[in-house]
C-alpha atoms as a PDB file:
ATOM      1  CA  UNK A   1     -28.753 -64.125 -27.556  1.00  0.00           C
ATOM      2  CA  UNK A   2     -25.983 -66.595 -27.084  1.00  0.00           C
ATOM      3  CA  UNK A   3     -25.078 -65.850 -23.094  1.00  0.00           C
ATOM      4  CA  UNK A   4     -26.198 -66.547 -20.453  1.00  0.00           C
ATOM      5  CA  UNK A   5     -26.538 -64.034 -17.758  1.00  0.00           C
ATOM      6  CA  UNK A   6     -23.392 -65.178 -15.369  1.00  0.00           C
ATOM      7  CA  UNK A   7     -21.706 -64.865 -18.368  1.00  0.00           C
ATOM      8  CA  UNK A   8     -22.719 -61.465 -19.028  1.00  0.00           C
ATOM      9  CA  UNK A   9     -21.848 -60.238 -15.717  1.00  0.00           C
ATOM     10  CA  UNK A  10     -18.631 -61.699 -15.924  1.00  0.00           C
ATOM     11  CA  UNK A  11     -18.037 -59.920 -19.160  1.00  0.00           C
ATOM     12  CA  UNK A  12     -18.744 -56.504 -18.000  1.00  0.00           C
ATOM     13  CA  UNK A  13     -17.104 -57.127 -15.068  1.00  0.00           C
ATOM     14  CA  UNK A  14     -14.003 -57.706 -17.165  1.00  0.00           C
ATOM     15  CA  UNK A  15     -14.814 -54.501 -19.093  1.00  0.00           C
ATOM     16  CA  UNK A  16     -15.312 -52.518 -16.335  1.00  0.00           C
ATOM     17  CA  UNK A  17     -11.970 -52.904 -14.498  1.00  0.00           C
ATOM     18  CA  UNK A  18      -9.826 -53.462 -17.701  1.00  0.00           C
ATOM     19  CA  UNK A  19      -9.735 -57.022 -17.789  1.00  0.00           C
ATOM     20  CA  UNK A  20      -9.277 -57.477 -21.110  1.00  0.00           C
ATOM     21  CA  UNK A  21      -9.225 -60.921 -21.823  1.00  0.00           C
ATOM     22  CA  UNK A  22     -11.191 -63.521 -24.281  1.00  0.00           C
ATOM     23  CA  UNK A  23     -11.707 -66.044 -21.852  1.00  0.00           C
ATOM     24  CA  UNK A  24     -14.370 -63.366 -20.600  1.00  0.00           C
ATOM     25  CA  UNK A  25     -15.767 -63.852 -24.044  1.00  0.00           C
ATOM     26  CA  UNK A  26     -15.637 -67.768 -24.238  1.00  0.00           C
ATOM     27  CA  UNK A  27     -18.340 -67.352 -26.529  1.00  0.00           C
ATOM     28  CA  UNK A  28     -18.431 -64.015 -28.121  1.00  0.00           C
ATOM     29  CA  UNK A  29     -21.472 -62.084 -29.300  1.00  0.00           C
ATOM     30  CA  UNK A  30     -21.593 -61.515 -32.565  1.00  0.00           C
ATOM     31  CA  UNK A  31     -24.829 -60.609 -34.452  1.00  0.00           C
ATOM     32  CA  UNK A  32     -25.662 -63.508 -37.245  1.00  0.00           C
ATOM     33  CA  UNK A  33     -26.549 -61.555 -40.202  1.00  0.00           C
ATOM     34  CA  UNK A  34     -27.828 -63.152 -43.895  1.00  0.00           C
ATOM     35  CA  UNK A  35     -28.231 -61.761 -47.280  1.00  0.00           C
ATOM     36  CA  UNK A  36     -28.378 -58.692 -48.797  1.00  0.00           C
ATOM     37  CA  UNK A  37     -31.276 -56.454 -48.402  1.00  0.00           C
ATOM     38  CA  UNK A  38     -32.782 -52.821 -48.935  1.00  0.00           C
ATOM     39  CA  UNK A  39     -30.883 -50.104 -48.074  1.00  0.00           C
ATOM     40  CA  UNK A  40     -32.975 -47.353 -45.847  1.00  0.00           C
ATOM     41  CA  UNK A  41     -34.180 -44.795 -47.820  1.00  0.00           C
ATOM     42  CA  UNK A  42     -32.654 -42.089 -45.403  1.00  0.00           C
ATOM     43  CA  UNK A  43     -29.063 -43.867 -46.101  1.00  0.00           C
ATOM     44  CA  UNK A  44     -29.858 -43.668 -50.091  1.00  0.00           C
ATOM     45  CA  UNK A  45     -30.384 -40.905 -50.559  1.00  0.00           C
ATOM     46  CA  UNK A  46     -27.273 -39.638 -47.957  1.00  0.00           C
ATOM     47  CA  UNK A  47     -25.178 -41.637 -50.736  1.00  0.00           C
ATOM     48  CA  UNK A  48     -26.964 -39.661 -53.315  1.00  0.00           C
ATOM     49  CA  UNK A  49     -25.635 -36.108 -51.201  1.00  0.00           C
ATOM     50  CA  UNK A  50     -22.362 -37.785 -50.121  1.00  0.00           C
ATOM     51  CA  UNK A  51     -20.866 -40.273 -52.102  1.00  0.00           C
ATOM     52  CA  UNK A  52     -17.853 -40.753 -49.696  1.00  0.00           C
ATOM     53  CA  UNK A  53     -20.759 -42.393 -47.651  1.00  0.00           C
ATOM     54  CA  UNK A  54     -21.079 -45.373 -49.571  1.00  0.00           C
ATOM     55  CA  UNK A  55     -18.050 -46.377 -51.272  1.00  0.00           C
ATOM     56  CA  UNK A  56     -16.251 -47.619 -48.402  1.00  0.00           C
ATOM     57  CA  UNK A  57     -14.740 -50.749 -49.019  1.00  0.00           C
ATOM     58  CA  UNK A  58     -13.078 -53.659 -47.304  1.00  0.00           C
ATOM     59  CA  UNK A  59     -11.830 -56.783 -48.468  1.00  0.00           C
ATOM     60  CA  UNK A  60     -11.619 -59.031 -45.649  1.00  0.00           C
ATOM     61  CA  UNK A  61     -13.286 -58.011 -43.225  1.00  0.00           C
ATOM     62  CA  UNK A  62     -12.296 -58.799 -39.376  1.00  0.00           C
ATOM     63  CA  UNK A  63     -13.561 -57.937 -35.846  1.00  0.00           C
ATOM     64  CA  UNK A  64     -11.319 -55.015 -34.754  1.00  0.00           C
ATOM     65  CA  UNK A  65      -9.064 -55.891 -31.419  1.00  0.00           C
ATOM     66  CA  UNK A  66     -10.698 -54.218 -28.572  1.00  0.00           C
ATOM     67  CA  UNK A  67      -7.866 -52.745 -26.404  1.00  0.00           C
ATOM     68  CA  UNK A  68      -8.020 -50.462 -23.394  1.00  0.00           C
ATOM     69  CA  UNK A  69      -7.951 -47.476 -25.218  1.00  0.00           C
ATOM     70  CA  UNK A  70     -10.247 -48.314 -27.800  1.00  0.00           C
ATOM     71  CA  UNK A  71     -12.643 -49.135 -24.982  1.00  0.00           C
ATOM     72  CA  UNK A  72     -12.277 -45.903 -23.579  1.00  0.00           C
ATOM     73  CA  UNK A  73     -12.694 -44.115 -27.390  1.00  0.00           C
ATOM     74  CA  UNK A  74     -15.856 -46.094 -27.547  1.00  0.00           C
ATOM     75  CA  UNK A  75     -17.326 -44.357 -24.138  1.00  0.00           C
ATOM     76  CA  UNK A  76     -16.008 -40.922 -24.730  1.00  0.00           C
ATOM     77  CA  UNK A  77     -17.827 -40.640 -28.438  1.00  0.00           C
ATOM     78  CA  UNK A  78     -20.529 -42.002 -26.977  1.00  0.00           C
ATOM     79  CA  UNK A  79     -21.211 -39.865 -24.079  1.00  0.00           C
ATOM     80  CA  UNK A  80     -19.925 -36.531 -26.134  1.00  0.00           C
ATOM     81  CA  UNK A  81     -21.751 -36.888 -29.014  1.00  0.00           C
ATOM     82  CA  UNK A  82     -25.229 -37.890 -26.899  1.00  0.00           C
ATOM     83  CA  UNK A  83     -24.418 -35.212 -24.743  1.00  0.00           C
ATOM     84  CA  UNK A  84     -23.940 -32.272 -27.103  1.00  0.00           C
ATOM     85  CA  UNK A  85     -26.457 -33.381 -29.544  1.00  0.00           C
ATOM     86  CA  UNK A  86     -30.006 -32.392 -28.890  1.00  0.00           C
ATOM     87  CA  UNK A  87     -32.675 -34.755 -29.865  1.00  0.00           C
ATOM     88  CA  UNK A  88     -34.832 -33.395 -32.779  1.00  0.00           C
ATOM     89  CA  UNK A  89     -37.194 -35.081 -35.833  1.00  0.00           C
ATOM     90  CA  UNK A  90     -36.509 -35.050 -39.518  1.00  0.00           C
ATOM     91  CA  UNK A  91     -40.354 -33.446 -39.495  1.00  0.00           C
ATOM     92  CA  UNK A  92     -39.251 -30.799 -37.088  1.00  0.00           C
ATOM     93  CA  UNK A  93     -35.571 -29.947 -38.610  1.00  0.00           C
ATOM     94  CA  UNK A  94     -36.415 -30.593 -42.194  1.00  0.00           C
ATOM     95  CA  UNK A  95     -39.916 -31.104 -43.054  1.00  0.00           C
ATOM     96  CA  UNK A  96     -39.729 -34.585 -43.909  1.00  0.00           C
ATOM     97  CA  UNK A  97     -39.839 -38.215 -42.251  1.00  0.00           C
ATOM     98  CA  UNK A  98     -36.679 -39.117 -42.941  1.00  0.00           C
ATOM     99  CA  UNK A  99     -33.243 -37.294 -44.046  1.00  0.00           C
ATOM    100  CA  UNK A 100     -30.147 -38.858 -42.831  1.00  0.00           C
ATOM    101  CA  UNK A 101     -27.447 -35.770 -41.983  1.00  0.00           C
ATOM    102  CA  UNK A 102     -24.550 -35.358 -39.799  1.00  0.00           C
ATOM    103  CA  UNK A 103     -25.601 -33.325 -36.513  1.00  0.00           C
ATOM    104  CA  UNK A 104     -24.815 -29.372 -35.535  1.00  0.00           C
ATOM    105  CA  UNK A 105     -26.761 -28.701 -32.325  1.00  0.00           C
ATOM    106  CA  UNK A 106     -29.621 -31.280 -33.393  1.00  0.00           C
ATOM    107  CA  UNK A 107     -30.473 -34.221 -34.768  1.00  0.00           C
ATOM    108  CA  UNK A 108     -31.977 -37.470 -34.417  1.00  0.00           C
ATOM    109  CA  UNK A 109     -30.969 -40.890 -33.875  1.00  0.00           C
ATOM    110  CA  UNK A 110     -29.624 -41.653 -37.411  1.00  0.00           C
ATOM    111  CA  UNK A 111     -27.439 -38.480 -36.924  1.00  0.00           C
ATOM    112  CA  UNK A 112     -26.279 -39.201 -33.419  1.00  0.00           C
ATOM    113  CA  UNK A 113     -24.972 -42.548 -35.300  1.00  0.00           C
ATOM    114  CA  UNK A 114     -23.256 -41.355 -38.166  1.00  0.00           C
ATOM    115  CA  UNK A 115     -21.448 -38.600 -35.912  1.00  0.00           C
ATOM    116  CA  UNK A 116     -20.438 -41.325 -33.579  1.00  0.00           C
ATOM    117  CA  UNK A 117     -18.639 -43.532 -36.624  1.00  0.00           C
ATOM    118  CA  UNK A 118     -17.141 -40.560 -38.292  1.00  0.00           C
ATOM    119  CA  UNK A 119     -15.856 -39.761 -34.982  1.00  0.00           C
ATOM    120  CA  UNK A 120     -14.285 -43.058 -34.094  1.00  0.00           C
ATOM    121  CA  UNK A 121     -13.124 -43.512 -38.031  1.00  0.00           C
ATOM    122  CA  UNK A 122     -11.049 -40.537 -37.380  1.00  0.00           C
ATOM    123  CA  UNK A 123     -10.001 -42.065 -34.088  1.00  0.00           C
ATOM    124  CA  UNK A 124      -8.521 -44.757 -36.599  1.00  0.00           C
ATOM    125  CA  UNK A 125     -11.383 -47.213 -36.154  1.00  0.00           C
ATOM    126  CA  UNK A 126     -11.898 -48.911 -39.879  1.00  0.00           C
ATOM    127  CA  UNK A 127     -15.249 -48.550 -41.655  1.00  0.00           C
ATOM    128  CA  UNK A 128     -16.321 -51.937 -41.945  1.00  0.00           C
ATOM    129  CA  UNK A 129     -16.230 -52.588 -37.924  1.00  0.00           C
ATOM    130  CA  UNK A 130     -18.382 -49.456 -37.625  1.00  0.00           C
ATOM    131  CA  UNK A 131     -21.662 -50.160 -39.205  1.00  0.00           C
ATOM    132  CA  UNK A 132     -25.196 -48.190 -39.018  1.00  0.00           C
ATOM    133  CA  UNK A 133     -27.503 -50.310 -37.986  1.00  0.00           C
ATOM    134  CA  UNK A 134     -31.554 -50.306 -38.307  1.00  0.00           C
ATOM    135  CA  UNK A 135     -33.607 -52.241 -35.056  1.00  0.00           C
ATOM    136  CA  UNK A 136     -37.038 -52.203 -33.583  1.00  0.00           C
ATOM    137  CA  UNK A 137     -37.689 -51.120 -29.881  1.00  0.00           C
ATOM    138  CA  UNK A 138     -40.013 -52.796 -27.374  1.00  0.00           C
ATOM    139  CA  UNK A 139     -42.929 -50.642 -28.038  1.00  0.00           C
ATOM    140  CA  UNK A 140     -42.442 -51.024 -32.066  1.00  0.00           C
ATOM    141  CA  UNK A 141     -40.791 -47.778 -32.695  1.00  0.00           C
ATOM    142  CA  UNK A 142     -37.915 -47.798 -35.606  1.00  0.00           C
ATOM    143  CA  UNK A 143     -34.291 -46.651 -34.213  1.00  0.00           C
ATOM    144  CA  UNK A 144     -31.025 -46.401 -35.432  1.00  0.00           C
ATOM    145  CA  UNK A 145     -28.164 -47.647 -33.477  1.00  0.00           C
ATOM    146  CA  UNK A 146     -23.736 -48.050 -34.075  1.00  0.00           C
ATOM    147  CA  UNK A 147     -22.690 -51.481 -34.154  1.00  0.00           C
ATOM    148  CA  UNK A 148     -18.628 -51.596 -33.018  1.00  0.00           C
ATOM    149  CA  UNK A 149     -17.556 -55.551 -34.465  1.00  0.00           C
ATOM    150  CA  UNK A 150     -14.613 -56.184 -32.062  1.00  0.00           C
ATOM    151  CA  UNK A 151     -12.804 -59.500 -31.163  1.00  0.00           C
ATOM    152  CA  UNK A 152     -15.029 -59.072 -27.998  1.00  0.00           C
ATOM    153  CA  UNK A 153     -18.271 -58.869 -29.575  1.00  0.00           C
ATOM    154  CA  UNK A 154     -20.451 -56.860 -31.713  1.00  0.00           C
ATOM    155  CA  UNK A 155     -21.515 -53.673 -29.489  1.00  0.00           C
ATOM    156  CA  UNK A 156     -23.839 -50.858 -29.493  1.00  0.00           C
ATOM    157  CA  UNK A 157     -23.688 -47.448 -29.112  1.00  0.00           C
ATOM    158  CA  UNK A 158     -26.904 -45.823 -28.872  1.00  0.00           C
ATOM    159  CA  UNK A 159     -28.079 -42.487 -28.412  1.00  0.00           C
ATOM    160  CA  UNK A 160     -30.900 -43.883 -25.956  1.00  0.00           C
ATOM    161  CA  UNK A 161     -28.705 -45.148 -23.794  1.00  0.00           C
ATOM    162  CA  UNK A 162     -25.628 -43.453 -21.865  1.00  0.00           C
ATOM    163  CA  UNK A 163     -23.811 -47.385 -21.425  1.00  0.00           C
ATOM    164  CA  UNK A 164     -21.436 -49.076 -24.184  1.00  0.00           C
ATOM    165  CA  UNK A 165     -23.684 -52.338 -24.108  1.00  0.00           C
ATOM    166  CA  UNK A 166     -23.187 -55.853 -26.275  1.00  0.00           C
ATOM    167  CA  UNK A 167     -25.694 -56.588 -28.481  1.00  0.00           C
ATOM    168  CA  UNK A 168     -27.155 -59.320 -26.491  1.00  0.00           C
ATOM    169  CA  UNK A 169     -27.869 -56.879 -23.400  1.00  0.00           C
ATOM    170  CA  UNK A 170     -29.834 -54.350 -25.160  1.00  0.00           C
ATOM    171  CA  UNK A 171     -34.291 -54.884 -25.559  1.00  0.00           C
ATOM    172  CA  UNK A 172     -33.965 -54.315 -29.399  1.00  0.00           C
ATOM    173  CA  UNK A 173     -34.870 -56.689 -32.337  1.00  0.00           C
ATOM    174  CA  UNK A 174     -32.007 -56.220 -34.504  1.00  0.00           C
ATOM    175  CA  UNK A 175     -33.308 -56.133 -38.188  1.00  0.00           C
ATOM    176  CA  UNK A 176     -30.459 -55.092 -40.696  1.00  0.00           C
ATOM    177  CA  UNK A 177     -27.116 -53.230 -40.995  1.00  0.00           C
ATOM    178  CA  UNK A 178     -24.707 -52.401 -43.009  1.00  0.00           C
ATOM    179  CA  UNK A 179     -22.764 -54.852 -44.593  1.00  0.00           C
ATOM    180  CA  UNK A 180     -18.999 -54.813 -43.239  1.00  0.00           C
ATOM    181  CA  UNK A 181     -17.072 -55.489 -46.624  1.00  0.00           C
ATOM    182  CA  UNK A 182     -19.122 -52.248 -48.437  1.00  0.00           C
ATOM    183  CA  UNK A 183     -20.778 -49.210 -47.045  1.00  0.00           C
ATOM    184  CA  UNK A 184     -23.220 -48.650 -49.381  1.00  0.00           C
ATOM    185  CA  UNK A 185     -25.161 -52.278 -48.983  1.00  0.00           C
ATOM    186  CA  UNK A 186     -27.382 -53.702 -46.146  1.00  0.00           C
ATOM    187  CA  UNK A 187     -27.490 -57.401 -44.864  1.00  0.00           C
ATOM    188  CA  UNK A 188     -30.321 -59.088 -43.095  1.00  0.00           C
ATOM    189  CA  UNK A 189     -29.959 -59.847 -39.246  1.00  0.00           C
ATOM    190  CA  UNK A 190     -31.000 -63.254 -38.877  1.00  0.00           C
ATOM    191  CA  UNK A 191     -32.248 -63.084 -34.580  1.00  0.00           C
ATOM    192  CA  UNK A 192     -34.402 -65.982 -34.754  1.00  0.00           C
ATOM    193  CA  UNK A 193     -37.765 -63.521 -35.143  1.00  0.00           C
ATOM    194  CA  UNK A 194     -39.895 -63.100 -37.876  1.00  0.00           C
ATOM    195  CA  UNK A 195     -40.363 -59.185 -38.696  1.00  0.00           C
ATOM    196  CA  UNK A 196     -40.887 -56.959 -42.264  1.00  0.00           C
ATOM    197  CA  UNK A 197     -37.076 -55.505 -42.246  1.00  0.00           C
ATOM    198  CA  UNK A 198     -38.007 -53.458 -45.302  1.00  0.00           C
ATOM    199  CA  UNK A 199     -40.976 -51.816 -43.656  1.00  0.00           C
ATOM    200  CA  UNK A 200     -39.421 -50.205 -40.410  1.00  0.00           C
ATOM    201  CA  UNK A 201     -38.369 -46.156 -40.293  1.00  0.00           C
ATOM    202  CA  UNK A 202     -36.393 -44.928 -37.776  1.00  0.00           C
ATOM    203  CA  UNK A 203     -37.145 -42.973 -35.332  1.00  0.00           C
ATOM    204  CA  UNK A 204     -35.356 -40.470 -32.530  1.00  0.00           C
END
């Protein structure tokens, strides 16, 4: 998805030992997304319970600057939140397929995500570079993932997976997200394959 793998390598090698440099990122991975499209049902009616949800706005928006610390805030939510979170259903918490909540002791993937960007919006992270994000794993299961748009690269932190990784490096088909300039709407990815965005549900 736009690197090759020398280049990846060199990237996380750059990542890894603090290099922080965009000549790591000659070209850097940012998802292509399109137009508008539906909004999950799970985020809807979220919005419906918590307005605050989906009125964020921004005007312009821009990849954030991905320093050293912001690195490290990007690890540390991750691995806290996936590690004090236990995974759980909608069916088994709530009695339905899909209800979109922040976590206590359990939750499910949607959850792990929207604890993770409320925790790195506090950490002074803007909304519009932290955006929920719907994709499809290998075996055809519905997930919900946190893209991070940085100057570095759009990246993903999952509750599947204990490593900060760029989009590129991950095994999902990305299918929508939301949109960076509003909260409340969804964009199309455009990843070059041809799947029903508005039929997926996510999953754990």
């Amino acid at each position: 998805m736009g690197h090759s793998k020398s280049a990846r390598l060199i990237a996380a090698a750059a990542l890894a030992f603090g290099a922080f440099t965009t000549e790591a990122f000659a070209t850097p991975n940012f998802m292509k997304t399109g137009g508008f499209t539906s909004q999950p049902i799970g985020h809807y009616e979220l919005c419906q319970r918590e307005p605050v949800e989906c009125n964020q706005t921004t005007a312009r928006p821009r990849p954030v600057k991905l320093t050293r610390e912001m690195w490290k805030a990007m690890i540390d939510v991750n691995n806290a939140v996936n590690s004090t979170v236990l995974p759980r259903t909608d069916m088994e918490m709530w009695g339905v397929e899909e209800y979109w909540s922040y976590p206590t002791a359990y939750g499910d993937c949607e959850d792990y995500v929207l604890e993770k960007r409320r925790r790195l919006m506090a950490a002074g992270v803007p909304a519009g570079n932290l955006l929920i994000t719907v994709v499809r794993q290998p075996n055809g299961d519905g997930h919900a993932v946190l893209t991070v748009v940085t100057n570095m690269g759009d990246f993903i932190l999952d509750n599947l997976e204990a490593r900060v990784s760029l989009w590129g490096d991950t095994d999902y088909t990305y299918l929508k997200r939301q949109a960076a300039s509003h909260s409340g709407k969804w964009v199309n990815i455009n990843n070059g394959q041809p799947v029903a965005v508005g039929s997926v549900a996510s999953s754990r």
